[in-house]
PDB file of N, CA and C in Angstrom:
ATOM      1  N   UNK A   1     -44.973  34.460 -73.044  1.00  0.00           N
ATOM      2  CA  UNK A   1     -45.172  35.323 -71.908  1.00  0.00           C
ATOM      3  C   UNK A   1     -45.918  34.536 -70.834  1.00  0.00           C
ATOM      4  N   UNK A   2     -45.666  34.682 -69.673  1.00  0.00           N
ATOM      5  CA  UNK A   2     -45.718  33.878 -67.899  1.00  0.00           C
ATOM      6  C   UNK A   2     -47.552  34.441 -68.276  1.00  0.00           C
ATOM      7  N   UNK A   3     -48.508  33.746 -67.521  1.00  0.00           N
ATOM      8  CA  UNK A   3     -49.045  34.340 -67.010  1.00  0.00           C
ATOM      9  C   UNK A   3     -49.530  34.374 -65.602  1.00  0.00           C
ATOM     10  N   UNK A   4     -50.853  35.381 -65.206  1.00  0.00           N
ATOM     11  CA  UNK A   4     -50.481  35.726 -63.949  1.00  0.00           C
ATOM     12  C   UNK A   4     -50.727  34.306 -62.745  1.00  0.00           C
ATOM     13  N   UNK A   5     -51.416  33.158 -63.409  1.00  0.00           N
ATOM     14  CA  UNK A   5     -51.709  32.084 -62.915  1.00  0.00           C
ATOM     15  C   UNK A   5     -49.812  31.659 -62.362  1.00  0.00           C
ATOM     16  N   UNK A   6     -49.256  31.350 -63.488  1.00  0.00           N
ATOM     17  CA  UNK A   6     -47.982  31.077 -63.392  1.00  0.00           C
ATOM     18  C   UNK A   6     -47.174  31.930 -62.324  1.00  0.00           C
ATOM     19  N   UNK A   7     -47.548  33.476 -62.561  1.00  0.00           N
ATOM     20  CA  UNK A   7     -46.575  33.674 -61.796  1.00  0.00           C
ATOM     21  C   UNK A   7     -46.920  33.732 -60.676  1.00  0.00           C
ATOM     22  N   UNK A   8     -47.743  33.294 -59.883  1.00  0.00           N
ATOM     23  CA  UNK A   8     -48.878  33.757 -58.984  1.00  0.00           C
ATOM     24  C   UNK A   8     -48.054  32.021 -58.293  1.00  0.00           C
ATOM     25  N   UNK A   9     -48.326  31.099 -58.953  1.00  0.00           N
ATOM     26  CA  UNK A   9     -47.443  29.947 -58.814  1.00  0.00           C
ATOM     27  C   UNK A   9     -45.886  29.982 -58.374  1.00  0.00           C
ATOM     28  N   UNK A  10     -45.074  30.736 -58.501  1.00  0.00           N
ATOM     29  CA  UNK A  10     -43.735  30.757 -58.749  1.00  0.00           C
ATOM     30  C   UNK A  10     -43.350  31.561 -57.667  1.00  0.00           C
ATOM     31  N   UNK A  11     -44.515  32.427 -57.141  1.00  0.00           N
ATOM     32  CA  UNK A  11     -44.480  32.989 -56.427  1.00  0.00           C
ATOM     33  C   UNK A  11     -44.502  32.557 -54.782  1.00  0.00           C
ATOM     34  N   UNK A  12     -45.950  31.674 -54.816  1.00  0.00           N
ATOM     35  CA  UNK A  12     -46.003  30.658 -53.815  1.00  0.00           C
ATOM     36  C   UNK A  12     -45.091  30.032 -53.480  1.00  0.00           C
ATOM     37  N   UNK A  13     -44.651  29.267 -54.489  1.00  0.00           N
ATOM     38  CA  UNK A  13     -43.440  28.031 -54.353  1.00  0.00           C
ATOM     39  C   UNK A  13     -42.466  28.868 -53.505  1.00  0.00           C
ATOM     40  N   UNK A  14     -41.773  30.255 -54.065  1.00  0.00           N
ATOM     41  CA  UNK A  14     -40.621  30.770 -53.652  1.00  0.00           C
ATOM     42  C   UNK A  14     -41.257  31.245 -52.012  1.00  0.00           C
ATOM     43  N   UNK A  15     -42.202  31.593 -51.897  1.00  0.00           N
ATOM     44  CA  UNK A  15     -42.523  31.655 -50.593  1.00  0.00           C
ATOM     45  C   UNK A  15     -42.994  30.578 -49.330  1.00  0.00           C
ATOM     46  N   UNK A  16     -43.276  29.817 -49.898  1.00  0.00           N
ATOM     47  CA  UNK A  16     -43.214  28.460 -49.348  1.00  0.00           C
ATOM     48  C   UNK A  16     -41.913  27.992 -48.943  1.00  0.00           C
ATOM     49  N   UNK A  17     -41.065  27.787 -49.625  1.00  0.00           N
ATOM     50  CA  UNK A  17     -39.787  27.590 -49.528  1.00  0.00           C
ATOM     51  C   UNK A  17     -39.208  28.422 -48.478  1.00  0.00           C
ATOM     52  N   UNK A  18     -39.045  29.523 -48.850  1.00  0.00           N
ATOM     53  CA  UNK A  18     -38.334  30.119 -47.483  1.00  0.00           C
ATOM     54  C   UNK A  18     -38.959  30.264 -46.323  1.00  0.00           C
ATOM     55  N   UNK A  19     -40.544  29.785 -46.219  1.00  0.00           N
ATOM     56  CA  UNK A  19     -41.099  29.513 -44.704  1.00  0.00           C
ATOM     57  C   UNK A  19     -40.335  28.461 -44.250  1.00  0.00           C
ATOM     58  N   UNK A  20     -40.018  27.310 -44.832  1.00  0.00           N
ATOM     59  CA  UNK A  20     -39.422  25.806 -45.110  1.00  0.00           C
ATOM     60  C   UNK A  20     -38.164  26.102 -44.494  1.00  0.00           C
ATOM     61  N   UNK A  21     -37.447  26.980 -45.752  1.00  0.00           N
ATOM     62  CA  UNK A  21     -36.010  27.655 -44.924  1.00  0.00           C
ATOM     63  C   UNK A  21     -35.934  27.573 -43.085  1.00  0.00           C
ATOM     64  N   UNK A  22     -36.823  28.907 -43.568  1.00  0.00           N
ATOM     65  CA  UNK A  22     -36.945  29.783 -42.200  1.00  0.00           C
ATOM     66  C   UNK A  22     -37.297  28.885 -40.639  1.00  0.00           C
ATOM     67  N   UNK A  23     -38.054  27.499 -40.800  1.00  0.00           N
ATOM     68  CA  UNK A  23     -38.264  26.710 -40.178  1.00  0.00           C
ATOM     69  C   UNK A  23     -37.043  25.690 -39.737  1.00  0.00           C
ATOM     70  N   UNK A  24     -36.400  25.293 -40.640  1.00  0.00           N
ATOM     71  CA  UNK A  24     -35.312  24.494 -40.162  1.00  0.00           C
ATOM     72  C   UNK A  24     -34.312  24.884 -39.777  1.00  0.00           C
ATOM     73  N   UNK A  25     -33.692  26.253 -40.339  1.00  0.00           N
ATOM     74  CA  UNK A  25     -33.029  26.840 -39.438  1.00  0.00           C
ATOM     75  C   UNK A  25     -31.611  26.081 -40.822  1.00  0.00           C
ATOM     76  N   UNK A  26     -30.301  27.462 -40.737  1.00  0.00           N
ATOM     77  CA  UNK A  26     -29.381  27.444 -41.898  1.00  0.00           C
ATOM     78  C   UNK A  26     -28.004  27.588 -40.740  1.00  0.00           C
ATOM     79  N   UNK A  27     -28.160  27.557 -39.066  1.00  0.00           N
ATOM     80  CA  UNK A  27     -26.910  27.648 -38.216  1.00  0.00           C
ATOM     81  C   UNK A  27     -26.606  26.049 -38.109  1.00  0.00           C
ATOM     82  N   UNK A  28     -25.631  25.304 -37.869  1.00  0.00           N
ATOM     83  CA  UNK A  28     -25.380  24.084 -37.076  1.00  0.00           C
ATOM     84  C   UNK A  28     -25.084  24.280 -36.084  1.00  0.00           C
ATOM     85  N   UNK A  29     -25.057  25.549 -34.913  1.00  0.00           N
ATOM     86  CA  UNK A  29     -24.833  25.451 -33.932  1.00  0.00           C
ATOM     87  C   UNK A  29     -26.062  25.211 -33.409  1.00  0.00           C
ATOM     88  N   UNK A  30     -26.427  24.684 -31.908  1.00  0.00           N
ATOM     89  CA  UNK A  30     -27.268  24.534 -31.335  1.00  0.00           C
ATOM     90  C   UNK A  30     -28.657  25.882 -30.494  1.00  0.00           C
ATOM     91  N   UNK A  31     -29.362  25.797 -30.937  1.00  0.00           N
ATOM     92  CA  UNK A  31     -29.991  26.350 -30.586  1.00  0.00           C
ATOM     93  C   UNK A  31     -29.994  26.784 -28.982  1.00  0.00           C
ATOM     94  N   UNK A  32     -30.980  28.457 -27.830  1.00  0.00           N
ATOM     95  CA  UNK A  32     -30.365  28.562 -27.086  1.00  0.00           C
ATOM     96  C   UNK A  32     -31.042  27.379 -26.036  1.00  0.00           C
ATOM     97  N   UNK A  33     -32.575  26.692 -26.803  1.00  0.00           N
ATOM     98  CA  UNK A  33     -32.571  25.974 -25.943  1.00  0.00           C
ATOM     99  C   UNK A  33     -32.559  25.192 -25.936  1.00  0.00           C
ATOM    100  N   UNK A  34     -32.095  24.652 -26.815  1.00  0.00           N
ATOM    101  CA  UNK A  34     -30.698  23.255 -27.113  1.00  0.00           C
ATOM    102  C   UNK A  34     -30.077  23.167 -25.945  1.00  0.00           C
ATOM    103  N   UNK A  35     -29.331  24.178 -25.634  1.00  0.00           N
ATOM    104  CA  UNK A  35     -28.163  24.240 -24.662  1.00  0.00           C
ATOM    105  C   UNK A  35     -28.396  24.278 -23.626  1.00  0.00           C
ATOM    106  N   UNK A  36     -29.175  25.034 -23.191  1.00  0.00           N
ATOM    107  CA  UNK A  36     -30.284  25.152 -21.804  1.00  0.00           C
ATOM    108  C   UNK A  36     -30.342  23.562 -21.560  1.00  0.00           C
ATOM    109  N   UNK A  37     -31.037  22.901 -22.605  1.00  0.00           N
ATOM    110  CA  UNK A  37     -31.667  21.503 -22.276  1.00  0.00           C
ATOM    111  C   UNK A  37     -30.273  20.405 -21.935  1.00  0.00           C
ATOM    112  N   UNK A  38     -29.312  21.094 -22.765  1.00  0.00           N
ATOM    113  CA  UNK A  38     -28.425  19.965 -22.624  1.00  0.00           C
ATOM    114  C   UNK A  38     -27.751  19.759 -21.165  1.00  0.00           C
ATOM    115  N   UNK A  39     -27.903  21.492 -20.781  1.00  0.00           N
ATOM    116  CA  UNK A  39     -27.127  21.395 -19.554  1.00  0.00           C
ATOM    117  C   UNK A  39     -27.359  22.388 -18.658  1.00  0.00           C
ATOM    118  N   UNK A  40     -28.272  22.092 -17.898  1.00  0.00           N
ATOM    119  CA  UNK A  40     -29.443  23.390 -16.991  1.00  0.00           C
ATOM    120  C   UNK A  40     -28.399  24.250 -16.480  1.00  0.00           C
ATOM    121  N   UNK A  41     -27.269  23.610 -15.827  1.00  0.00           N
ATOM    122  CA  UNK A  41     -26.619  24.174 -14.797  1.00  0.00           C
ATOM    123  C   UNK A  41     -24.940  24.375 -15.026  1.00  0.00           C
ATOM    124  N   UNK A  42     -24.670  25.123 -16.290  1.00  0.00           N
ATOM    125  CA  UNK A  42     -23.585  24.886 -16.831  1.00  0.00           C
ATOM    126  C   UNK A  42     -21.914  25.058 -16.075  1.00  0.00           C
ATOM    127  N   UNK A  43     -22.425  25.775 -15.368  1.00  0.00           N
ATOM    128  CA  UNK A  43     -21.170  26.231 -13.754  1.00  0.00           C
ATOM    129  C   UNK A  43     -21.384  25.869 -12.659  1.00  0.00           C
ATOM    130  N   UNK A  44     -22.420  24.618 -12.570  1.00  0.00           N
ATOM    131  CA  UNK A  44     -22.637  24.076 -11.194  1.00  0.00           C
ATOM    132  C   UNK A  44     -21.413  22.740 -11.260  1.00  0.00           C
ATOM    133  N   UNK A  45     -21.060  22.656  -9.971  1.00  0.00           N
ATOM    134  CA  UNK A  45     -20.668  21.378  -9.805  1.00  0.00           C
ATOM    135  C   UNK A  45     -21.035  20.261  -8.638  1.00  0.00           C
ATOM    136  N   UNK A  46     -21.316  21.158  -7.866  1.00  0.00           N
ATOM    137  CA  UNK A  46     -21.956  20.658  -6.739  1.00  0.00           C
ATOM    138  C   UNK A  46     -23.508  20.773  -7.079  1.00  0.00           C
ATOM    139  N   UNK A  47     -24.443  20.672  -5.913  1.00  0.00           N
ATOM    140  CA  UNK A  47     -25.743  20.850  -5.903  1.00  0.00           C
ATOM    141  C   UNK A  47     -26.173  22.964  -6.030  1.00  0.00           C
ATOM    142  N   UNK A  48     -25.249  23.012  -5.484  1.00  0.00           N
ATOM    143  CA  UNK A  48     -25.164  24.416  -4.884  1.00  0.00           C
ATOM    144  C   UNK A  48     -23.579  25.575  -5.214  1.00  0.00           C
ATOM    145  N   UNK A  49     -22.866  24.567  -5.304  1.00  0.00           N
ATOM    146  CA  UNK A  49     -21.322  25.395  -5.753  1.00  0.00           C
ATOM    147  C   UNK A  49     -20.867  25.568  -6.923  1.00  0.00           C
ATOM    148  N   UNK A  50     -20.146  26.580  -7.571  1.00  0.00           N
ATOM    149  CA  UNK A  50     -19.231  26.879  -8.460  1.00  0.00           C
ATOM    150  C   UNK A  50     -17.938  25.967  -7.987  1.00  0.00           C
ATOM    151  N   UNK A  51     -17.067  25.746  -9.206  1.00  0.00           N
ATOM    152  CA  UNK A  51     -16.061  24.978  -8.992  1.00  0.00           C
ATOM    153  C   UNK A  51     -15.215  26.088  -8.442  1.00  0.00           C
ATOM    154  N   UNK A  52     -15.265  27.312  -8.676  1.00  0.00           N
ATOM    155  CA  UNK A  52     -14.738  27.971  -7.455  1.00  0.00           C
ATOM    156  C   UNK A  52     -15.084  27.903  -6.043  1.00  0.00           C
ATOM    157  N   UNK A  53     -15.924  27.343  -5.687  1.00  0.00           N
ATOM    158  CA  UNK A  53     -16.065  27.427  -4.385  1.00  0.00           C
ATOM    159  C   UNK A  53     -16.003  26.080  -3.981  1.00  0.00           C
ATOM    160  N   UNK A  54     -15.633  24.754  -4.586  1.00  0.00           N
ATOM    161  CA  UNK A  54     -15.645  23.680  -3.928  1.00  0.00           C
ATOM    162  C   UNK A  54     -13.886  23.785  -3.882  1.00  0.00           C
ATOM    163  N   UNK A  55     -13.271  24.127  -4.630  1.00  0.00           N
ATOM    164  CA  UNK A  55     -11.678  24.868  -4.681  1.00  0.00           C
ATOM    165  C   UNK A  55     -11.448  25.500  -3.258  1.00  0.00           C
ATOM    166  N   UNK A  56     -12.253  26.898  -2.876  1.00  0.00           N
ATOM    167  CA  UNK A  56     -11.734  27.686  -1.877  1.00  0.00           C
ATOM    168  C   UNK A  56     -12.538  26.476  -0.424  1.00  0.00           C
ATOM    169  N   UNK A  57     -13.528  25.812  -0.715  1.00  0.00           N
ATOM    170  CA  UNK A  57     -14.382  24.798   0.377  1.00  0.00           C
ATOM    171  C   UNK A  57     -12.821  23.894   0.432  1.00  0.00           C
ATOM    172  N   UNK A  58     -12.157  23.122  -0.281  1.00  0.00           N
ATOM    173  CA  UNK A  58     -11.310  22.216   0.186  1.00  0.00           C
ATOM    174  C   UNK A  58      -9.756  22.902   0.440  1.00  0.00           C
ATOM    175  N   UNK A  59      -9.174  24.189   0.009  1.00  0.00           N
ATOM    176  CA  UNK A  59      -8.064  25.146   0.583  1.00  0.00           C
ATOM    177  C   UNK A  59      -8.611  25.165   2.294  1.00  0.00           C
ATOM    178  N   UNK A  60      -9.853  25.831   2.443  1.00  0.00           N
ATOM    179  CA  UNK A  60     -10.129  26.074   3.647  1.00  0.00           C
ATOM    180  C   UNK A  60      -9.741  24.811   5.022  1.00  0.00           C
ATOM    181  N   UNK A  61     -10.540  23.618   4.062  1.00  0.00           N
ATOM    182  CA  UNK A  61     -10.633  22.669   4.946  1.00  0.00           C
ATOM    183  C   UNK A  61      -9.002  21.784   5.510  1.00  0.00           C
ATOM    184  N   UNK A  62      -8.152  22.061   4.175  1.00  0.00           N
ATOM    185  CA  UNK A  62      -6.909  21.625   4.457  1.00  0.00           C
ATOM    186  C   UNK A  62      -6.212  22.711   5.857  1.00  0.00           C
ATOM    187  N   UNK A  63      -6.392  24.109   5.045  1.00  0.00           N
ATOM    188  CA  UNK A  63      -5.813  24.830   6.144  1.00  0.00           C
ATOM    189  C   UNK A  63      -6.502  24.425   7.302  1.00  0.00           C
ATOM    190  N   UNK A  64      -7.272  24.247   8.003  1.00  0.00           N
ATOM    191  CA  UNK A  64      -7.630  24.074   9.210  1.00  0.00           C
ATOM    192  C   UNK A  64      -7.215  22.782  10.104  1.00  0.00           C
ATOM    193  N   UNK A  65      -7.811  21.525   9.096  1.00  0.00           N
ATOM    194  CA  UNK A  65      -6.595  20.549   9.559  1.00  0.00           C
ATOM    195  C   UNK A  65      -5.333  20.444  10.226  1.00  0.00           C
ATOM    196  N   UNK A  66      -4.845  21.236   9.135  1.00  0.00           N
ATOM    197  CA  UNK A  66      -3.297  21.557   9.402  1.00  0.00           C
ATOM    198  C   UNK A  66      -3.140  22.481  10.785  1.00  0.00           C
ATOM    199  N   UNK A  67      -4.443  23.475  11.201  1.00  0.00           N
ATOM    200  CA  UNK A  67      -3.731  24.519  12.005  1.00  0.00           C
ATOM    201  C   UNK A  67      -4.522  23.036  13.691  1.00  0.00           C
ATOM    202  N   UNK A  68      -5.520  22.086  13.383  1.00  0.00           N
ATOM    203  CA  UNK A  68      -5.795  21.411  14.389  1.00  0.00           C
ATOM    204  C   UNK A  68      -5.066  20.342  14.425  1.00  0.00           C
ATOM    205  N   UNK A  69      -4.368  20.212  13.510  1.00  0.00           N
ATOM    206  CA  UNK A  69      -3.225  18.839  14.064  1.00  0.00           C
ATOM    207  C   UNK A  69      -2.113  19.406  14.806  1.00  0.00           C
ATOM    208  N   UNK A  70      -1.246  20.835  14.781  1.00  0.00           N
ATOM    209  CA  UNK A  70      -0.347  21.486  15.225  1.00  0.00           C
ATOM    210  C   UNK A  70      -0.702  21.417  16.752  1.00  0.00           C
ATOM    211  N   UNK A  71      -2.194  21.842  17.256  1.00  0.00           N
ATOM    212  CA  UNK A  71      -2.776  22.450  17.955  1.00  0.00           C
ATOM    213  C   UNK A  71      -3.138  20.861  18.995  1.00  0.00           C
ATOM    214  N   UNK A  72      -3.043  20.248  18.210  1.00  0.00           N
ATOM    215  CA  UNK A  72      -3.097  18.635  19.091  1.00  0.00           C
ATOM    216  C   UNK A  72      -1.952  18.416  19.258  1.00  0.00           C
ATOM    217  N   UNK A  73      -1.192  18.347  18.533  1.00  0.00           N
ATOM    218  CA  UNK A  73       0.341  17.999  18.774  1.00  0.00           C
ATOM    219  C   UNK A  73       0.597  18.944  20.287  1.00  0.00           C
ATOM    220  N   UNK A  74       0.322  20.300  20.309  1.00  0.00           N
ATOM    221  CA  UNK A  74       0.866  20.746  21.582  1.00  0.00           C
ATOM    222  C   UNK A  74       0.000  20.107  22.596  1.00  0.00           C
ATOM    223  N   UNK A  75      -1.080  19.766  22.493  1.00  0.00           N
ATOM    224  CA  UNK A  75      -1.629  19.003  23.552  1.00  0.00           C
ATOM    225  C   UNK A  75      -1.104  17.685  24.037  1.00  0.00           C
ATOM    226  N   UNK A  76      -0.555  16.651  23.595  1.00  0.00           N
ATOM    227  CA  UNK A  76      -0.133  15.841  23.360  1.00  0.00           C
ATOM    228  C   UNK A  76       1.596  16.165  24.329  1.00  0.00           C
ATOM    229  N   UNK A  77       2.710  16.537  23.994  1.00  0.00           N
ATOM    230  CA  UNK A  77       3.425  17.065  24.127  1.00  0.00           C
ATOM    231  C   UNK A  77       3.684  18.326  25.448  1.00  0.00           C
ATOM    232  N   UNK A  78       2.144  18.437  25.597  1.00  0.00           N
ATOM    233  CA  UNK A  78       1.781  19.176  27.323  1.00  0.00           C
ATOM    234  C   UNK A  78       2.254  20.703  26.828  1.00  0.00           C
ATOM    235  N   UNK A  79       2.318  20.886  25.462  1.00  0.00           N
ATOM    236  CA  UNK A  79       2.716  22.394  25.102  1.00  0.00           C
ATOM    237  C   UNK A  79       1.737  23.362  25.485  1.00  0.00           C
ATOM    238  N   UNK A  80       0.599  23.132  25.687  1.00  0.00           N
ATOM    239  CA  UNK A  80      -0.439  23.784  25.485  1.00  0.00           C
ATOM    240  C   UNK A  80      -0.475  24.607  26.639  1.00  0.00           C
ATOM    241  N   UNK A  81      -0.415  24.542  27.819  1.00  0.00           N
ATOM    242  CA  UNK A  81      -0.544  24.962  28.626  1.00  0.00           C
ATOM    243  C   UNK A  81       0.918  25.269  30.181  1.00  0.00           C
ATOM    244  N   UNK A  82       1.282  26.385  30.656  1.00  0.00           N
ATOM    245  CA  UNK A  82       2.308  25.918  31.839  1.00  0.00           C
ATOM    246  C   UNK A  82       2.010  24.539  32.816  1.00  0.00           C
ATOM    247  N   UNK A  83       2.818  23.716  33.388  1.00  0.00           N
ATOM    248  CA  UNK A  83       2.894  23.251  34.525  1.00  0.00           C
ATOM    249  C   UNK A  83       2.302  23.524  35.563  1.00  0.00           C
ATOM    250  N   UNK A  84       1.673  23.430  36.476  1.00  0.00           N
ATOM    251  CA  UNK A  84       0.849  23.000  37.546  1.00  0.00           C
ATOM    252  C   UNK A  84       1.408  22.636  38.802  1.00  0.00           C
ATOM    253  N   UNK A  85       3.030  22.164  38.727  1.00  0.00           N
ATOM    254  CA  UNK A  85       3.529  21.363  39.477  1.00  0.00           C
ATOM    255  C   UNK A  85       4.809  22.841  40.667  1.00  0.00           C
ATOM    256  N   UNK A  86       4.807  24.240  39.765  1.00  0.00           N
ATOM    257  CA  UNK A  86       5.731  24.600  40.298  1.00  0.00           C
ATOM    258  C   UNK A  86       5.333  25.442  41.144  1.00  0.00           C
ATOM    259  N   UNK A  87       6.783  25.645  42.289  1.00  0.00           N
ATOM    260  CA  UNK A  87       5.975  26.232  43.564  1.00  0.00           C
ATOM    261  C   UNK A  87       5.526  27.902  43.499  1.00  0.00           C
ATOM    262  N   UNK A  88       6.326  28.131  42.506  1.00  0.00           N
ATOM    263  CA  UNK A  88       5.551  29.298  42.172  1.00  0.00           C
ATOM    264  C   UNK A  88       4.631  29.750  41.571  1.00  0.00           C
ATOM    265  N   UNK A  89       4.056  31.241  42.001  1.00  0.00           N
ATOM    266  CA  UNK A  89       3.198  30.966  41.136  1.00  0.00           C
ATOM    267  C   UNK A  89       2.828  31.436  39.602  1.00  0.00           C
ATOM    268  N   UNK A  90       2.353  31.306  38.889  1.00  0.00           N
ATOM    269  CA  UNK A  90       2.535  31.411  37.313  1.00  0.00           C
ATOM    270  C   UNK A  90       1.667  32.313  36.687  1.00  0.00           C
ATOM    271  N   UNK A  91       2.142  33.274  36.489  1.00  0.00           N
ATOM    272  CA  UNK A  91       1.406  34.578  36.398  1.00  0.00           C
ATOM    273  C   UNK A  91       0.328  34.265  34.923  1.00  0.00           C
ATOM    274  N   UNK A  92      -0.896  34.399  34.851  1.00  0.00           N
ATOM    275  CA  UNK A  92      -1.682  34.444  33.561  1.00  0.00           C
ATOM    276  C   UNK A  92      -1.865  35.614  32.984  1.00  0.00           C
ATOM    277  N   UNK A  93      -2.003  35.117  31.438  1.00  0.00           N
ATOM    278  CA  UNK A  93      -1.783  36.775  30.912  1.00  0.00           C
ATOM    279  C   UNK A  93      -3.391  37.093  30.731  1.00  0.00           C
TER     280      UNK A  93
END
């Protein structure tokens, strides 16, 4: 028969142990501030943007290009504006 020294022993141990457990931890995934640490800013791509918005930042910037090269071209080409030269006169809207 155990006695209470022993079990008083067996007891410790088993509680010791699962502080031990309980300390190292039984997931392999990373902890949350594991992840935090690994990567502060997990949807940044810029300093300041979502990769959605450096997406809609370079759509924007193409469209505009595109609508100021059209918009030079009529300059260029004298589209931009009527003639100057005719004897009449040229009604503005």
């Amino acid at each position: 028969m155990p006695t209470s020294k022993q079990i008083a022993g067996v007891l410790g141990a088993l509680a010791g142990a699962s502080v031990l457990a309980g300390l190292s931890g039984c997931s392999s995934t990373p902890s949350r501030y594991e992840q935090v640490k690994a990567d502060p800013t997990p949807n940044i791509d810029t300093l300041h943007e979502r990769p959605e918005d450096v997406d809609n930042a370079m759509v924007v910037t193409v469209d505009e290009n595109g609508r100021m090269f059209w918009q030079d071209l009529g300059r260029v080409f004298l589209f931009d504006r009527p003639t100057r030269l005719a004897r009449e006169p040229i009604p503005r809207p």
